[in-house]
N, C-alpha and C. Protein backbone atom coordinates (compact mmCIF):
# COMPACT_ATOMS: atom_id res chain seq x y z
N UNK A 1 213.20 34.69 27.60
CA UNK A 1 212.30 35.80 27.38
C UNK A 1 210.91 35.42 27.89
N UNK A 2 210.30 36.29 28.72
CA UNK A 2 208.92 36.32 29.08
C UNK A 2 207.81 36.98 28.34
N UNK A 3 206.83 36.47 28.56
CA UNK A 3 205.64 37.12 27.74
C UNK A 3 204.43 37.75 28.78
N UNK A 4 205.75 37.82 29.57
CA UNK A 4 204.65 38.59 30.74
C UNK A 4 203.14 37.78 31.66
N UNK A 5 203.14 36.56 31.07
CA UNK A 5 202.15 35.88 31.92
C UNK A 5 202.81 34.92 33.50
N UNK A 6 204.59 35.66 33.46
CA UNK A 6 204.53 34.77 34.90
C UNK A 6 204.81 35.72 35.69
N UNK A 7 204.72 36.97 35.56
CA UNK A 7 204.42 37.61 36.82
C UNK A 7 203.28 37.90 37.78
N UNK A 8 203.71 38.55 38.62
CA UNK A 8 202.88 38.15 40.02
C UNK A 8 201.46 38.96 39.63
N UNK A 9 200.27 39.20 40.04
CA UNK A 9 198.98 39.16 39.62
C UNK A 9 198.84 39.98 41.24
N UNK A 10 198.27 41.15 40.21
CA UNK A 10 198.02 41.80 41.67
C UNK A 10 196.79 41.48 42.28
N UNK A 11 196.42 41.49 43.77
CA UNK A 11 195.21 41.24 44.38
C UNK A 11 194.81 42.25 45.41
N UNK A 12 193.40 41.89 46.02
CA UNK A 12 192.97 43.18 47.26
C UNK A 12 193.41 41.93 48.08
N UNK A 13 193.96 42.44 49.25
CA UNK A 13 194.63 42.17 50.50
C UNK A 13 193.70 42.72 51.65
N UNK A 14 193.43 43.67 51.52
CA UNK A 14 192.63 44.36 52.61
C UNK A 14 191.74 45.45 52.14
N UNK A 15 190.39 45.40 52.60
CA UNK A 15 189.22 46.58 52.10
C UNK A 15 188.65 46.67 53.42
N UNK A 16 188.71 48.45 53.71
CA UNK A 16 188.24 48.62 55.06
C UNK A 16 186.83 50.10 54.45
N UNK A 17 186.11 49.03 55.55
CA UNK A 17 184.61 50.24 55.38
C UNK A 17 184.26 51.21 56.51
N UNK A 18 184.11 51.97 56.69
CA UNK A 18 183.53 52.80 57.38
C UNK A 18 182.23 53.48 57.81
N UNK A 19 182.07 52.84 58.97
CA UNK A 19 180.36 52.96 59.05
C UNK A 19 180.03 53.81 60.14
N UNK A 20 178.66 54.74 60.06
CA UNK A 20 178.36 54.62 61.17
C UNK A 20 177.33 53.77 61.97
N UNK A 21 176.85 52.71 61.03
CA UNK A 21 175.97 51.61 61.02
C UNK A 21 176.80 50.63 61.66
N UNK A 22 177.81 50.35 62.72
CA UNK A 22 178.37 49.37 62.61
C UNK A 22 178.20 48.04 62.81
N UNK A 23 176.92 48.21 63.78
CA UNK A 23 176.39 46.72 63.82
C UNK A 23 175.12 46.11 63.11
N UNK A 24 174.92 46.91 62.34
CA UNK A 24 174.14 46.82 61.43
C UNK A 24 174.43 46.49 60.33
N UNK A 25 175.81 46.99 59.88
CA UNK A 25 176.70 46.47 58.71
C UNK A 25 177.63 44.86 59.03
N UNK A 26 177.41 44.86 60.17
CA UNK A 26 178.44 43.40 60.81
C UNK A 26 177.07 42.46 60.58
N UNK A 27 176.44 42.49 60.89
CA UNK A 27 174.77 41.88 60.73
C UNK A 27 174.49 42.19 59.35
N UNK A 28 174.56 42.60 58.30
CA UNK A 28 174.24 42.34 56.83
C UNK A 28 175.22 41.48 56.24
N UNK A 29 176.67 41.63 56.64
CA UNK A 29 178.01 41.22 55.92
C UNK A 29 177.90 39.70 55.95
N UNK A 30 177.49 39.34 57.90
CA UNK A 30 177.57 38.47 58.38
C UNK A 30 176.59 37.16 57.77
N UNK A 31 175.16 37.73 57.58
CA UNK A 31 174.37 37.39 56.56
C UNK A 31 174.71 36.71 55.23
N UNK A 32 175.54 37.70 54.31
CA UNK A 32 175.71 37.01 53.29
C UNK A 32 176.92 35.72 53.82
N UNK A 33 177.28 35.60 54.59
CA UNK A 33 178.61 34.13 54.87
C UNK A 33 179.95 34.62 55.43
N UNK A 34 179.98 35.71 55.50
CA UNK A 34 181.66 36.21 56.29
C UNK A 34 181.75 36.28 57.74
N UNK A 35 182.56 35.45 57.91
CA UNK A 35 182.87 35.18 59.50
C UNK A 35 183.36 36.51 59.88
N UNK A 36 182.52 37.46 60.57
CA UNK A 36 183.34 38.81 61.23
C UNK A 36 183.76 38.42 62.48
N UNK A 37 184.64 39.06 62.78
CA UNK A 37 185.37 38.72 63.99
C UNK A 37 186.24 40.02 64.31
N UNK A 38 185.74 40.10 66.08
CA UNK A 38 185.50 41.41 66.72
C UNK A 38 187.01 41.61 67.05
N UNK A 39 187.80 42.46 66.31
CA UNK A 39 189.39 42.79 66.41
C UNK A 39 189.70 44.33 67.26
N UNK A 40 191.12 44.68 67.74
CA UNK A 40 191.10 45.93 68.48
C UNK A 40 192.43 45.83 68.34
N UNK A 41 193.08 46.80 67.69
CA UNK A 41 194.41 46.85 67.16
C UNK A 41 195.24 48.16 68.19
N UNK A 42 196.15 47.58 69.59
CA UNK A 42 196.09 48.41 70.19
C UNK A 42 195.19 49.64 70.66
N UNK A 43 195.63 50.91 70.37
CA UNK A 43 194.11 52.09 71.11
C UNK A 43 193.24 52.41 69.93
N UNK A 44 193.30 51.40 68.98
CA UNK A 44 192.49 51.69 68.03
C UNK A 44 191.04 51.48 68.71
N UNK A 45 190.11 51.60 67.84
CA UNK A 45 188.41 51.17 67.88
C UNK A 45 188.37 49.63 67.46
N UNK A 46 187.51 49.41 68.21
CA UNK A 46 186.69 48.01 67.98
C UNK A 46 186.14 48.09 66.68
N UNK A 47 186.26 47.00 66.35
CA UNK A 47 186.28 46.99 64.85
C UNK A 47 185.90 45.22 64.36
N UNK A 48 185.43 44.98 63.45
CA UNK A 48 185.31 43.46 62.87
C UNK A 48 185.85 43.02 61.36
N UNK A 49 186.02 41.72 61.15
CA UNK A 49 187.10 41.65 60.16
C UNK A 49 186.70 40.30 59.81
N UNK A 50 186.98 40.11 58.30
CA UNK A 50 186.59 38.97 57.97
C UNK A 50 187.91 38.68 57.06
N UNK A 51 188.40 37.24 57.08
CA UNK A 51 189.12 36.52 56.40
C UNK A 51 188.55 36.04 54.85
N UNK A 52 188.76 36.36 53.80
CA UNK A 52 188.46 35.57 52.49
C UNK A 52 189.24 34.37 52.62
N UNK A 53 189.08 33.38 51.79
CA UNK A 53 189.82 32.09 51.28
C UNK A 53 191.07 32.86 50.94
N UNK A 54 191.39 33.86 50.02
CA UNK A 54 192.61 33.75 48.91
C UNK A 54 193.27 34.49 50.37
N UNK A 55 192.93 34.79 51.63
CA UNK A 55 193.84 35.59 52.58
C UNK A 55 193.48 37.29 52.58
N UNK A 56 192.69 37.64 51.45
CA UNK A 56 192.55 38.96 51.80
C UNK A 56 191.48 39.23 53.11
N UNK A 57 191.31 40.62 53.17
CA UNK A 57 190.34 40.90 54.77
C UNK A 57 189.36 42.14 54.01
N UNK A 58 188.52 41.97 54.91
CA UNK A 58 187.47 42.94 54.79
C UNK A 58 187.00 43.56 56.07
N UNK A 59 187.45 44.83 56.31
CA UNK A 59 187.07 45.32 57.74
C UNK A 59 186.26 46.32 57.84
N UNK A 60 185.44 46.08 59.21
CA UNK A 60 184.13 47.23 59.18
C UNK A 60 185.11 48.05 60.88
N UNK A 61 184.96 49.42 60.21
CA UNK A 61 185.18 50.47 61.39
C UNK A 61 184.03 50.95 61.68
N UNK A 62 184.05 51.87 63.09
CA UNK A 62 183.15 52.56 63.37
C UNK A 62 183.37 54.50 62.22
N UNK A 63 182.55 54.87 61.85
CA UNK A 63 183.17 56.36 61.56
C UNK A 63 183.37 57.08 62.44
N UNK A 64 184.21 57.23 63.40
CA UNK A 64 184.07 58.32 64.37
C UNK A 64 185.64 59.38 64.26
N UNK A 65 186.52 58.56 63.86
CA UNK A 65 187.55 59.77 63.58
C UNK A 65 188.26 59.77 61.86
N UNK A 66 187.24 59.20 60.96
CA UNK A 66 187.71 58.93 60.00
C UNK A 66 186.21 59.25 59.03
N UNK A 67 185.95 59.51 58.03
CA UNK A 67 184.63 60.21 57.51
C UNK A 67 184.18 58.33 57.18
N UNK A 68 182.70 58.34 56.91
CA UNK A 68 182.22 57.23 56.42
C UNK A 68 182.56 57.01 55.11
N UNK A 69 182.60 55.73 54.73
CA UNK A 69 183.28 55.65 53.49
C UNK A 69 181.72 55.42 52.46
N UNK A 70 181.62 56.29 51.31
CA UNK A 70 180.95 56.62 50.62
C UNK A 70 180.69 55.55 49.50
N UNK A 71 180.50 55.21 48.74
CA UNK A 71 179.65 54.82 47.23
C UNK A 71 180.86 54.04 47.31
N UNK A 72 180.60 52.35 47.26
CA UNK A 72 181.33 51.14 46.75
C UNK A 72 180.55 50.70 46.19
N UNK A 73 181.03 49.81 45.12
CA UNK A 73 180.12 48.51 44.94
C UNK A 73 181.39 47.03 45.03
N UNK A 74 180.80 46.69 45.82
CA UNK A 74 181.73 45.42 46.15
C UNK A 74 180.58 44.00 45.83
N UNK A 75 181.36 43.44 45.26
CA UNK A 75 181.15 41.66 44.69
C UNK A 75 181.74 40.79 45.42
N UNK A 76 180.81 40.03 46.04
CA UNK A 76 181.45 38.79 46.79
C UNK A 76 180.60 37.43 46.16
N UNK A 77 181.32 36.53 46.60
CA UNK A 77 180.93 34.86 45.83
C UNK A 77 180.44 34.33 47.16
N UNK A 78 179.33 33.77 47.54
CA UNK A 78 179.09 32.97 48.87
C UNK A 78 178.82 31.54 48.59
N UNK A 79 179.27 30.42 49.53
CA UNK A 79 178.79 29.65 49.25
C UNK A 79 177.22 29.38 49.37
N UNK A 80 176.73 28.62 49.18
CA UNK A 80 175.05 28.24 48.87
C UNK A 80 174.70 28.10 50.19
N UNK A 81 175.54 27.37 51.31
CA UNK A 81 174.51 27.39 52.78
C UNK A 81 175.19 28.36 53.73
N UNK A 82 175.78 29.58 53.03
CA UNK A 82 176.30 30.88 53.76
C UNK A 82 176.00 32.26 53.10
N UNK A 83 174.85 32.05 52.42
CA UNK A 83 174.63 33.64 52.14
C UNK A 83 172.98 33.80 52.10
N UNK A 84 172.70 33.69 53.30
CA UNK A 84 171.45 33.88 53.71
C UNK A 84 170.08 33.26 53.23
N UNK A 85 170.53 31.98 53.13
CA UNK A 85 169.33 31.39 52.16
C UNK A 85 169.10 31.45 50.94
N UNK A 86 170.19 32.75 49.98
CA UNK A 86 169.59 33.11 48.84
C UNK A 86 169.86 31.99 47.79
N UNK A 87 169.06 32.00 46.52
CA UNK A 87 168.96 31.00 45.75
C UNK A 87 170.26 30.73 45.16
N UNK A 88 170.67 29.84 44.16
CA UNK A 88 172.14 29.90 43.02
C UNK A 88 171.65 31.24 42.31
N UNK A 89 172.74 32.55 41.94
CA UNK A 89 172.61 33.28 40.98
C UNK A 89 173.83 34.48 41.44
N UNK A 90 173.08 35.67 40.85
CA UNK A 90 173.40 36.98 41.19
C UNK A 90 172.60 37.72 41.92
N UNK A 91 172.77 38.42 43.14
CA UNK A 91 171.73 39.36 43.88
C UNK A 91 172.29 40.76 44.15
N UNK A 92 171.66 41.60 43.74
CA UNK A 92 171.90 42.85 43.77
C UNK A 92 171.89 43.51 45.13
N UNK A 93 172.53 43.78 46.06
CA UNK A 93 171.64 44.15 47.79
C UNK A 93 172.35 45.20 47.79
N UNK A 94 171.83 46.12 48.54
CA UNK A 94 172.40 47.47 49.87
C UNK A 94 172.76 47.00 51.00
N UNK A 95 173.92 47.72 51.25
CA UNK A 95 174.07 47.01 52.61
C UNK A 95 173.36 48.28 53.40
N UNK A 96 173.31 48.63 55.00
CA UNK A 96 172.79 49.64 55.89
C UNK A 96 173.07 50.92 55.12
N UNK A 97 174.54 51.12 54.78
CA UNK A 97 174.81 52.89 54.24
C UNK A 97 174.04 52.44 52.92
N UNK A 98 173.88 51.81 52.10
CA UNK A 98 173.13 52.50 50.88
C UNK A 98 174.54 51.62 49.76
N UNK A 99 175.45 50.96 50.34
CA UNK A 99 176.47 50.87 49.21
C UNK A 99 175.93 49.38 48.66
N UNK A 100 176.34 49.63 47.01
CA UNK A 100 175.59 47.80 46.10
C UNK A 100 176.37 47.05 46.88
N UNK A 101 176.50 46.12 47.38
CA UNK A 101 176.92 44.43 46.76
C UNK A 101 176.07 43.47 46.26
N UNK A 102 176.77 43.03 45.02
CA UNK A 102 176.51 42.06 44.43
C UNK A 102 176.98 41.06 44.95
N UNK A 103 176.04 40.19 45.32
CA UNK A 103 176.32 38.47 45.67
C UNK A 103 175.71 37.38 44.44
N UNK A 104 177.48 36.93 44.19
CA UNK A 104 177.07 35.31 43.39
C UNK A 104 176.83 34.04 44.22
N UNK A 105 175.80 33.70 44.07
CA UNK A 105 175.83 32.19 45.21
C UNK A 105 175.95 31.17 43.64
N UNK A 106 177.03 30.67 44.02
CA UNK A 106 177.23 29.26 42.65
C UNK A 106 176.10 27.98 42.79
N UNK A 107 176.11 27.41 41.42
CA UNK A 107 175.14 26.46 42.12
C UNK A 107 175.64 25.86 42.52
C-alpha cells in the first residue's frame, strides 16, 4: 500500500511567451542568467529558448500569428554571477510587456 508520496510529481516542461518586444524580452531574460538560444522549428518563426537545470524550457515568440501573451508572473532562481549583478535576495522586475518576475539570487 502507498501513501501516495511515490508518485511522479508533476513539473513545467515548457513555458512559451509571446512578445511583441522580442528582442527586448531576449535582452531582459538574458540579463537575469538564461542562456537564450536562437531556435526555428521548421516554417515556424525565429524564436529563442532557454534550457533550465531540471530540463524544462522557456521560449520567447514573436506575436505575429498568435495574440501576445498577457499578465504572468513567473519566478526564477539565478545564480549570484548570472542575474545581472543583483544582490543575494528577492527582486521584483517587469520584464518589456509589463509581466512580474520575481528573481531569487541565493546567497
Amino acid at each position: 500500500m502507498t501513501d501516495g508520496r511515490d508518485r511522479m510529481r508533476a513539473s513545467i516542461d515548457l513555458l512559451v511567451i509571446h512578445t511583441t518586444r522580442l528582442e527586448a524580452c531576449r535582452d531582459f531574460y538574458a540579463g537575469l542568467g538564461l542562456d537564450l538560444v536562437p531556435e526555428k522549428h521548421g516554417n515556424g518563426p525565429d524564436h529563442y529558448a532557454a534550457t533550465f537545470a531540471d530540463g524544462g524550457v522557456l521560449e520567447l515568440y514573436p506575436a505575429a500569428h498568435r495574440p501576445e501573451t498577457g499578465y504572468l508572473r513567473l519566478g526564477l532562481t539565478a545564480p549570484p554571477h548570472g542575474a545581472g549583478g543583483r544582490p543575494p535576495g528577492r527582486h521584483t522586475l517587469a520584464d518589456p510587456d509589463g509581466r512580474t518576475v520575481v528573481l531569487t539570487v541565493p546567497e
